[in-house]
N, C-alpha and C. Protein backbone atom coordinates (compact mmCIF):
# COMPACT_ATOMS: atom_id res chain seq x y z
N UNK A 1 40.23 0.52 116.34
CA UNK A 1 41.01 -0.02 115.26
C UNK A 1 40.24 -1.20 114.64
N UNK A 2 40.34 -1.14 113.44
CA UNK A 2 39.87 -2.44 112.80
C UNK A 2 40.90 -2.87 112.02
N UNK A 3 41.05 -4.39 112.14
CA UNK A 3 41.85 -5.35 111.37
C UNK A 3 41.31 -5.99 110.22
N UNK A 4 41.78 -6.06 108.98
CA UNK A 4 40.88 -7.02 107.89
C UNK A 4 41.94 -7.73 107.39
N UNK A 5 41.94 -9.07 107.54
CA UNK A 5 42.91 -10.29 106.78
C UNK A 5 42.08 -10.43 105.55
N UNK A 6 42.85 -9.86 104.50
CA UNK A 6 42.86 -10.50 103.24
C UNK A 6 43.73 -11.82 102.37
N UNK A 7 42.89 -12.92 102.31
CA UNK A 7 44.06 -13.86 101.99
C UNK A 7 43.22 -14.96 101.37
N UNK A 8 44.37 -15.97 100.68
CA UNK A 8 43.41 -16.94 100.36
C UNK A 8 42.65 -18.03 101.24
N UNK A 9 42.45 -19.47 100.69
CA UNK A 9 42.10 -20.37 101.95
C UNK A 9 43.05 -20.59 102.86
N UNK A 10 44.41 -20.59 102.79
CA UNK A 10 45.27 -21.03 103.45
C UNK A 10 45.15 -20.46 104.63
N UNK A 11 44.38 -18.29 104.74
CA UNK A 11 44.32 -17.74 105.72
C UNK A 11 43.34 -18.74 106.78
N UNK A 12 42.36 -19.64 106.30
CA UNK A 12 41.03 -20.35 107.02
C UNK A 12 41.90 -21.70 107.47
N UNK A 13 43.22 -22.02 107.00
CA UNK A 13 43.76 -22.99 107.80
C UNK A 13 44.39 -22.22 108.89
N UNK A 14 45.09 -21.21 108.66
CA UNK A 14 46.03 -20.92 109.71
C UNK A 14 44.82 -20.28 110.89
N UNK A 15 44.05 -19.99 110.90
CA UNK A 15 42.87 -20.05 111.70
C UNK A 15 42.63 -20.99 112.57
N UNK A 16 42.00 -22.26 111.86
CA UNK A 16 41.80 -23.51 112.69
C UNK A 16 42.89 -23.67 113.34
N UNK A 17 44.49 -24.06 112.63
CA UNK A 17 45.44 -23.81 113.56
C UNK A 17 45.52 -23.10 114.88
N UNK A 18 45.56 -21.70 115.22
CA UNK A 18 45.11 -21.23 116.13
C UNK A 18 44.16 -21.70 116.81
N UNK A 19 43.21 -22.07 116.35
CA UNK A 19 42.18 -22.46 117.31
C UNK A 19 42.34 -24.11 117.93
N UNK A 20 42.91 -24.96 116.66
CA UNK A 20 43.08 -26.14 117.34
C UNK A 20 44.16 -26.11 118.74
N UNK A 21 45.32 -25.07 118.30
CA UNK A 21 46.43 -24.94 119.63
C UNK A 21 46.11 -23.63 120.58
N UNK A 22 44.39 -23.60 120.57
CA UNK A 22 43.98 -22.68 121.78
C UNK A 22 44.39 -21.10 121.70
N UNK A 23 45.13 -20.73 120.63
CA UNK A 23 45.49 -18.84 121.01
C UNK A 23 44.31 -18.48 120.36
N UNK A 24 43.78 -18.63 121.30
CA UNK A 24 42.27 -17.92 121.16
C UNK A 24 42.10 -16.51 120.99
N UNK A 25 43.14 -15.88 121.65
CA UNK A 25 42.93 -14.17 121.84
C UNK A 25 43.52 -13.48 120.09
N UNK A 26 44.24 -14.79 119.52
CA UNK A 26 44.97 -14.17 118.27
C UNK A 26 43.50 -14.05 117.51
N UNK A 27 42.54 -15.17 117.57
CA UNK A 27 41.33 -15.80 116.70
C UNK A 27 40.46 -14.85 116.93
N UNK A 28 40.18 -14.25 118.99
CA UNK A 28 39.34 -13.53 119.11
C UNK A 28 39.79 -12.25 118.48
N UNK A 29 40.51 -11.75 118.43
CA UNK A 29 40.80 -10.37 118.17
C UNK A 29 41.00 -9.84 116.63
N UNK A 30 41.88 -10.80 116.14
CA UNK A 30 42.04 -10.22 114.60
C UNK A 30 41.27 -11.80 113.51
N UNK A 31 40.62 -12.35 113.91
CA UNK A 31 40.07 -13.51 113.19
C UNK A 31 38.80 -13.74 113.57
N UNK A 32 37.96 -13.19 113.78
CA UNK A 32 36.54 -13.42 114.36
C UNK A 32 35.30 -14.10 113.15
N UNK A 33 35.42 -13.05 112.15
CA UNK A 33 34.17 -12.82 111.04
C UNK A 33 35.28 -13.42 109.89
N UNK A 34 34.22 -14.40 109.31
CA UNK A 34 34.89 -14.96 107.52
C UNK A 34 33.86 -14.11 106.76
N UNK A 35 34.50 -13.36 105.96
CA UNK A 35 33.55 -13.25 104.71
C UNK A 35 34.29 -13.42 103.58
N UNK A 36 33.47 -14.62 102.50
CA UNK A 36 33.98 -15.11 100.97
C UNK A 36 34.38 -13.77 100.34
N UNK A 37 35.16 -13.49 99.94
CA UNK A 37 35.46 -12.35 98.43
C UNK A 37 35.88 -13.16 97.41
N UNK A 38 34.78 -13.08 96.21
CA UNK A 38 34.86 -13.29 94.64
C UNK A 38 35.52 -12.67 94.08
N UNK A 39 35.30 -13.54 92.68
CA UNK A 39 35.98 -12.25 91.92
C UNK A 39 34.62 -12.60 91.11
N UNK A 40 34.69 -11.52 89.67
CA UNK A 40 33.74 -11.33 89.17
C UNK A 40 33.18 -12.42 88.36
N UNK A 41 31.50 -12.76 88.44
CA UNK A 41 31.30 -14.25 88.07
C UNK A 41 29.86 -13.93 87.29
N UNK A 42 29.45 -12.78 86.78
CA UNK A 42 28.60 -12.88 85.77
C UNK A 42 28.66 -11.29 84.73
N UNK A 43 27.89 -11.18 83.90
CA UNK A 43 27.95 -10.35 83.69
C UNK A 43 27.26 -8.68 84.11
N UNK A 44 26.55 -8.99 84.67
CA UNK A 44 26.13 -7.91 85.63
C UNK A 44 27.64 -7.49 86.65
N UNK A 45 28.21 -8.42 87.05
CA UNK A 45 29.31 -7.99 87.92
C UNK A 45 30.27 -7.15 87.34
N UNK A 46 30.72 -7.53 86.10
CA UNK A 46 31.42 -6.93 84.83
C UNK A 46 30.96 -5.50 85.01
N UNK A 47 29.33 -5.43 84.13
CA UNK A 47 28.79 -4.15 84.39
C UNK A 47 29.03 -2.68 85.71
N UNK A 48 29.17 -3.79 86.47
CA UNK A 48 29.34 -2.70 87.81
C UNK A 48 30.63 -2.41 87.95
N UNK A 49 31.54 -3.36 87.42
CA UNK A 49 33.38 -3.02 87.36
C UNK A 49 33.36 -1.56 86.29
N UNK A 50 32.83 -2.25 85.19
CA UNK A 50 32.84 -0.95 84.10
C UNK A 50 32.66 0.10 84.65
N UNK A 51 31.23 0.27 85.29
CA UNK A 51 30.55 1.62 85.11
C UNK A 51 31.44 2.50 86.28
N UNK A 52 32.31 1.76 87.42
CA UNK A 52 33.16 2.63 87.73
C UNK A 52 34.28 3.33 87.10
N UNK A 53 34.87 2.64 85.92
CA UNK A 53 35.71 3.33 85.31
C UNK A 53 34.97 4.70 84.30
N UNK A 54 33.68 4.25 83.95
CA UNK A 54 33.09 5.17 83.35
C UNK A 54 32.69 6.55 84.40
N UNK A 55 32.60 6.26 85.88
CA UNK A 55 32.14 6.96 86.72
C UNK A 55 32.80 7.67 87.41
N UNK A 56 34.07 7.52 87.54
CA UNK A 56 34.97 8.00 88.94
C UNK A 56 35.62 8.90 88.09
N UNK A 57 35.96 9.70 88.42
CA UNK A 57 36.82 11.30 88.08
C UNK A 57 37.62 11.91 88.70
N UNK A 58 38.80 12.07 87.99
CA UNK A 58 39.98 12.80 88.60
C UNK A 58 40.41 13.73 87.59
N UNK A 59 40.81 15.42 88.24
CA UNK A 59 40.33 14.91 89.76
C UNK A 59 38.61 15.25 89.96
N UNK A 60 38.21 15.44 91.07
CA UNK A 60 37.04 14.86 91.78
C UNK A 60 36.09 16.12 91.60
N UNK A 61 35.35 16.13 90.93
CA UNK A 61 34.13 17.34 90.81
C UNK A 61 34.59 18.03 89.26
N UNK A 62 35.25 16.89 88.31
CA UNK A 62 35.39 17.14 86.89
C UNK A 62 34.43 16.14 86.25
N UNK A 63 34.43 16.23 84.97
CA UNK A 63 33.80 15.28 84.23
C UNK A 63 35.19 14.58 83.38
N UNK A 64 36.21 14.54 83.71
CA UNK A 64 36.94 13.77 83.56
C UNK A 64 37.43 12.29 84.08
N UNK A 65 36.46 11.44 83.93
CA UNK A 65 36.59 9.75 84.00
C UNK A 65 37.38 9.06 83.51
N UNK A 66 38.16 7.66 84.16
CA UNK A 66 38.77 7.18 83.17
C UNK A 66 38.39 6.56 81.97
N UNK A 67 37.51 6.13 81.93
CA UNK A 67 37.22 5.66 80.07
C UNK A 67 37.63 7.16 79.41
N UNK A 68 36.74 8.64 79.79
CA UNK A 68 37.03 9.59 78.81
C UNK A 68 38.29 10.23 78.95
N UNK A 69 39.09 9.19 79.66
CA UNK A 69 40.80 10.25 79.52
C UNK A 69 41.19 9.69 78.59
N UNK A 70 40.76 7.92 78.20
CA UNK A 70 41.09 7.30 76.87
C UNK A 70 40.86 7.79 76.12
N UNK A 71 39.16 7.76 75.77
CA UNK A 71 38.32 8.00 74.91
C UNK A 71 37.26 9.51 74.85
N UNK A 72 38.50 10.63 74.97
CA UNK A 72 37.22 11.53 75.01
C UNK A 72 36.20 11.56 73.77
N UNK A 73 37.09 12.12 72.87
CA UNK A 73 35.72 12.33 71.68
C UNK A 73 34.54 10.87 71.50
N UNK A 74 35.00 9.71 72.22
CA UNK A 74 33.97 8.27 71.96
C UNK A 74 32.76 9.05 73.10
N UNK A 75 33.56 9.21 74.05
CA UNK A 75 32.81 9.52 75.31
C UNK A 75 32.08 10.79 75.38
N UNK A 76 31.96 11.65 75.10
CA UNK A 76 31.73 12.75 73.83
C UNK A 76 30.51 12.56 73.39
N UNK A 77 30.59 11.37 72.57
CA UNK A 77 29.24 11.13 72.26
C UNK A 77 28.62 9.55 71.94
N UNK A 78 28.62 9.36 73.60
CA UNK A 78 28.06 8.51 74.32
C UNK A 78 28.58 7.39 74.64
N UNK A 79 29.79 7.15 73.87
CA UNK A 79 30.31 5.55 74.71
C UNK A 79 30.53 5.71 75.98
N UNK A 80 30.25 4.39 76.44
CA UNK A 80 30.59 4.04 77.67
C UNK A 80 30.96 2.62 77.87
N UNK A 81 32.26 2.13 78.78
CA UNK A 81 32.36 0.70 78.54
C UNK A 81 31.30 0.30 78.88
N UNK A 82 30.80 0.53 80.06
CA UNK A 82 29.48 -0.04 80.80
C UNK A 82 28.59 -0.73 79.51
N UNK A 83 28.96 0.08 78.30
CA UNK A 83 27.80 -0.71 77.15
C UNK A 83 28.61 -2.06 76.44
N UNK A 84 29.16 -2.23 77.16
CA UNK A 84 30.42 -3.38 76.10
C UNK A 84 30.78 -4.34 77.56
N UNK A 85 29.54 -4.67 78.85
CA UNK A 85 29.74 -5.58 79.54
C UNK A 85 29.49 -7.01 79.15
N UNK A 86 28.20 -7.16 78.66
CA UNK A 86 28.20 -8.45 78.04
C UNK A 86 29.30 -8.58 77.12
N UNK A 87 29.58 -8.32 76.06
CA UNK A 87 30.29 -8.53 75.09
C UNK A 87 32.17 -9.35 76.15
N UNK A 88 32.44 -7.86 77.02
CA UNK A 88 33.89 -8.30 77.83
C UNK A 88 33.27 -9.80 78.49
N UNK A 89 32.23 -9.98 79.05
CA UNK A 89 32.28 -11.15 79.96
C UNK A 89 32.27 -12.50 79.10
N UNK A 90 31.72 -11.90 77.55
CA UNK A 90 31.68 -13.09 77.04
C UNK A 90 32.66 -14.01 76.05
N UNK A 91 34.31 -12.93 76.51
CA UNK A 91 35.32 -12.99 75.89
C UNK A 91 35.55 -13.70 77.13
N UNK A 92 35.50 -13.25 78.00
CA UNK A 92 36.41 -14.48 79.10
C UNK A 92 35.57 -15.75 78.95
N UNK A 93 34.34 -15.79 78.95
CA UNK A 93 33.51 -17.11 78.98
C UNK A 93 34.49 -18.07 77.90
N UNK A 94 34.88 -17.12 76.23
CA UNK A 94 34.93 -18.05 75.58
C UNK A 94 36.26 -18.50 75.99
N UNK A 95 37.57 -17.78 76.46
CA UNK A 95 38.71 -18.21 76.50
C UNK A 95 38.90 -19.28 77.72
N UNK A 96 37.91 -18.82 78.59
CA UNK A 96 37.69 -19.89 80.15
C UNK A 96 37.58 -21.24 79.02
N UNK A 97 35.71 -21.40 78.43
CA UNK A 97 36.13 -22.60 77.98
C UNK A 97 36.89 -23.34 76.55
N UNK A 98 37.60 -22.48 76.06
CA UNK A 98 38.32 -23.21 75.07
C UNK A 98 39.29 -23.57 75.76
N UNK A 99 40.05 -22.73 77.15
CA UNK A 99 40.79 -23.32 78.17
C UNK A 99 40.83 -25.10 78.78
N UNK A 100 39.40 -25.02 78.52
CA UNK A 100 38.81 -26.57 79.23
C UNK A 100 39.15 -26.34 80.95
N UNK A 101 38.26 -25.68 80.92
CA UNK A 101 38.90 -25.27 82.53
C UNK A 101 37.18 -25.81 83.20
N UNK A 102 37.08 -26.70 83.94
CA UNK A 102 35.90 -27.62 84.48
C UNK A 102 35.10 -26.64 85.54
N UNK A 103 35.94 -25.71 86.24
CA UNK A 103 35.39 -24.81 87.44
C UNK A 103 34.58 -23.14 86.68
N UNK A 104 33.44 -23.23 87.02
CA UNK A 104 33.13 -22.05 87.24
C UNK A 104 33.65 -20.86 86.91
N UNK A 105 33.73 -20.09 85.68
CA UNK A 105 34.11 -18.79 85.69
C UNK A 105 33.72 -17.98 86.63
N UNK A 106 35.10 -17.80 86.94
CA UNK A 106 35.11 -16.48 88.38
C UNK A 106 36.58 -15.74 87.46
N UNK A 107 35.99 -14.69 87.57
CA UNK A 107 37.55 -13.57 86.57
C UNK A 107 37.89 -13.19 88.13
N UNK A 108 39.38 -13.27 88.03
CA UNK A 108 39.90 -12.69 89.26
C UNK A 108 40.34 -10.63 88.94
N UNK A 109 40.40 -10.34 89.93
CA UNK A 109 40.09 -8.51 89.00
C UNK A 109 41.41 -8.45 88.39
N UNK A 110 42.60 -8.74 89.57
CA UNK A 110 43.74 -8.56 88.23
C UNK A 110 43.82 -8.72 86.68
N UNK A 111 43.08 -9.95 86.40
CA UNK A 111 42.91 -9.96 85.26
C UNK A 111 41.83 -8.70 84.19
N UNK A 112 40.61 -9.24 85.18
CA UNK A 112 39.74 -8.11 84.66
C UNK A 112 40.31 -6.57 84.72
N UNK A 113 40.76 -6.19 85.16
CA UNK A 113 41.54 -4.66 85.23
C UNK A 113 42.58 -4.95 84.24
N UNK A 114 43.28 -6.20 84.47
CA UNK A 114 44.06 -5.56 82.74
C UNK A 114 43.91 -5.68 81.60
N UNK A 115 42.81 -6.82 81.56
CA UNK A 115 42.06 -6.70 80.31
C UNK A 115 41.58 -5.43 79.80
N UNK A 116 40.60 -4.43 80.83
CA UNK A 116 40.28 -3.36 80.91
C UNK A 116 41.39 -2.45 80.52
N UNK A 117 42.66 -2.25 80.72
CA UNK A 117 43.62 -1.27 80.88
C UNK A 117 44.42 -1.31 79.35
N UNK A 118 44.54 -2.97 78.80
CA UNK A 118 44.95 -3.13 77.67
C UNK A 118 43.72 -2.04 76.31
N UNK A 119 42.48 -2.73 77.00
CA UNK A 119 41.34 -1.83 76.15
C UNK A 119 41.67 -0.65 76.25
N UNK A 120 41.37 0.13 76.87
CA UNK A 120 41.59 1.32 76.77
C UNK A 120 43.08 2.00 76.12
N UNK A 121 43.89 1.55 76.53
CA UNK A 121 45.01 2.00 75.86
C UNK A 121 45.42 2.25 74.55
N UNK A 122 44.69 0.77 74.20
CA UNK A 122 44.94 0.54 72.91
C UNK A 122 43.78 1.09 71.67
N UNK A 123 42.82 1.34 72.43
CA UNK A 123 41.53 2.05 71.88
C UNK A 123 41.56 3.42 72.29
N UNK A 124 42.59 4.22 72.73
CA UNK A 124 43.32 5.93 72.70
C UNK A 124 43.74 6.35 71.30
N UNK A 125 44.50 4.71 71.10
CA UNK A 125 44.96 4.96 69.28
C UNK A 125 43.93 5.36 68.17
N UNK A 126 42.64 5.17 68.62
CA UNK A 126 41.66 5.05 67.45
C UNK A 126 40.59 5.61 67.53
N UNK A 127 40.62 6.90 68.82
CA UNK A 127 39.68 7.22 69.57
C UNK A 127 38.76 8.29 68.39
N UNK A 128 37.58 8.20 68.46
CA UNK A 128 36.78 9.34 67.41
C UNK A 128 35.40 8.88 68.00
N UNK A 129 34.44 10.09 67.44
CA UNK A 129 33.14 10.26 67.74
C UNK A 129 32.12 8.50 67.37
N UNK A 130 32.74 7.97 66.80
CA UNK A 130 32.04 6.67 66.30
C UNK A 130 32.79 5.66 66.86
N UNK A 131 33.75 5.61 67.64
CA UNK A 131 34.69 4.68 67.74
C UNK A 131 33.91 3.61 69.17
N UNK A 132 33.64 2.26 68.89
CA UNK A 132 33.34 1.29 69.93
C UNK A 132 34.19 0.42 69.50
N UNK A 133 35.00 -0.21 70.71
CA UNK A 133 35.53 -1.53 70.92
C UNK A 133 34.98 -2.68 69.70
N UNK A 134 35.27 -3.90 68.80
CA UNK A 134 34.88 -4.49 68.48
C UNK A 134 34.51 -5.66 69.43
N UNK A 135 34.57 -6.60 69.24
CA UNK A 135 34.23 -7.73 69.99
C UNK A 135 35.48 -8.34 70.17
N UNK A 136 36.22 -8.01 68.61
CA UNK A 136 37.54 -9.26 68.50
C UNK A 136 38.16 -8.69 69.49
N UNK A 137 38.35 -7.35 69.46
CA UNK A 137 39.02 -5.96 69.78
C UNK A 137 39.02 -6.73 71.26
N UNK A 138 37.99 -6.84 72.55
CA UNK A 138 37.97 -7.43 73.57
C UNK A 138 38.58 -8.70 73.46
N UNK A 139 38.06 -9.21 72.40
CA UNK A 139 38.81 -10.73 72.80
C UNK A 139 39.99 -10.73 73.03
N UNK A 140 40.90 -10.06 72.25
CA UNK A 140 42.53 -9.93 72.34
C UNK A 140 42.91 -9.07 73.73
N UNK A 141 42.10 -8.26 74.04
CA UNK A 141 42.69 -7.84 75.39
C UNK A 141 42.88 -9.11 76.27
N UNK A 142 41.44 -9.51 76.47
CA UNK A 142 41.11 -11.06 77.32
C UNK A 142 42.15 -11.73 77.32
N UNK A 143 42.64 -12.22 76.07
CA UNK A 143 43.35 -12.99 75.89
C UNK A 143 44.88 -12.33 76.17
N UNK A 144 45.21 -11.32 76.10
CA UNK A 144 46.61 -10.78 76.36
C UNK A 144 46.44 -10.23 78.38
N UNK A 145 45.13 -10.62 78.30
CA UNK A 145 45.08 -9.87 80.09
C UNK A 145 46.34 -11.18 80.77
N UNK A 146 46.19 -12.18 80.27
CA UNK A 146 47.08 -13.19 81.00
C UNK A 146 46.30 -14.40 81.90
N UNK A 147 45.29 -13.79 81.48
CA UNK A 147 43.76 -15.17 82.07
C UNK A 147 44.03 -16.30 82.80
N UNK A 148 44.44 -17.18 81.22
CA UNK A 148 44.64 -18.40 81.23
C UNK A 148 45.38 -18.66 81.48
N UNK A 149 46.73 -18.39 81.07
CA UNK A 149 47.80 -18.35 82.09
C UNK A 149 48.19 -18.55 83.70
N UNK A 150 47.53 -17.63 84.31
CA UNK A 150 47.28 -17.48 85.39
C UNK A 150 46.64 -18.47 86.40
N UNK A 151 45.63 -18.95 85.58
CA UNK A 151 44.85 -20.13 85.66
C UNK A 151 45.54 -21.19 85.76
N UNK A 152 46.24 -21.56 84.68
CA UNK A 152 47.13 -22.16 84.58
C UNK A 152 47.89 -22.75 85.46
N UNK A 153 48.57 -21.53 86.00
CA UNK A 153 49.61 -21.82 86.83
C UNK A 153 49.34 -21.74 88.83
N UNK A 154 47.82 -21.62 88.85
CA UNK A 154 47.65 -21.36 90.20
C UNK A 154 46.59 -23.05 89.75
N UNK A 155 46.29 -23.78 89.13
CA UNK A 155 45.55 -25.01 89.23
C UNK A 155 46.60 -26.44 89.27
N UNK A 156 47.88 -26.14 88.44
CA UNK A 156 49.00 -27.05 88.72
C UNK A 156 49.70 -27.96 90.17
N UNK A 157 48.84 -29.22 90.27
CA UNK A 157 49.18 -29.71 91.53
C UNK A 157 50.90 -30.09 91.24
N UNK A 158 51.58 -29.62 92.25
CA UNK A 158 53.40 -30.10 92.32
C UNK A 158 53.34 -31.41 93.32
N UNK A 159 53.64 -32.30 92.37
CA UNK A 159 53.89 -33.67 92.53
C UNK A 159 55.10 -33.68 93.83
N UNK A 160 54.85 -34.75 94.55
CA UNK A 160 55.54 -34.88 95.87
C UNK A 160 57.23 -35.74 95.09
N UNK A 161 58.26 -34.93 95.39
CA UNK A 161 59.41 -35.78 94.66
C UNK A 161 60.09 -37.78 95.50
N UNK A 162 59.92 -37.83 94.28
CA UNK A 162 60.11 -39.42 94.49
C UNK A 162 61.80 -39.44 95.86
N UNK A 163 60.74 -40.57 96.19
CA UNK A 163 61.51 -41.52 97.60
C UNK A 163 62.93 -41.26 97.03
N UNK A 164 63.70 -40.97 97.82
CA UNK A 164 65.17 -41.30 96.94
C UNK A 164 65.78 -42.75 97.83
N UNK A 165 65.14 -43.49 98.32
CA UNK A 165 65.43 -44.90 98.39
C UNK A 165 65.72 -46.29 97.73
């Protein structure tokens, strides 16, 4: 059997916990190995998110992918998101910093997948042999993926409530 804890930092406190109060066998057994998981932080990473939606097929030994269940006739003849990675990464770059957000763009995938999912959907409506995403076209997904928002609301320190003395 293998165990994998997926979690945030809090999982690396409740760790030390264990280990500071000795249940060692909880630490040895299901807590041994840390490994960091990102989310996506350049555009090459983007690229490799894409090219699975361009790649994977259902079902399995069709040439039916999800980009071309959106976009057949684009896909047809030759789109592929995979060609519109820079462009997506550089819609989050811009909304990260008009955000004023000081940390490091890291897209968490939720977002990136619905940015992705808004695209496509909404680019089914308009699908034809010439049809590519615009740029703005990404930006508004980006921006409707819920990004900043999100951001938003997971960077908000909650103030300790006043003494009632």
């Amino acid at each position: 059997m293998f165990t994998f804890l997926v979690g945030q930092q809090d999982l690396l406190s409740i760790k030390t916990n264990f280990q500071r109060a000795h249940k060692t066998q909880i630490v040895a057994r299901l807590m041994v190995e840390e490994l960091a998981f990102f989310g996506i932080r350049n555009a090459k990473d983007v690229a490799t998110c894409l090219a699975g939606y361009d790649q994977t097929t259902f079902p399995r030994g069709t040439n039916w992918s999800f980009t071309r269940f959106y976009l057949p006739e684009a896909v047809d003849h030759g789109y592929r998101l995979l060609d519109d990675a820079q462009c997506l990464w550089d819609a989050f770059e811009t909304v990260h910093n008009k955000a004023g957000f000081s940390a490091t763009l890291e897209i968490p995938m939720e977002s990136f997948t619905r940015a992705v999912e808004i695209a496509l959907k909404e680019s089914e409506l308009h699908d034809s042999p010439t049809y590519r995403p615009s740029t703005d076209f990404w930006a508004r997904a980006v921006r409707d993926s819920g990004y900043v928002q999100a951001r938003l609301a997971t960077s908000r320190i909650v103030s300790e409530l006043p003494d009632a003395t």
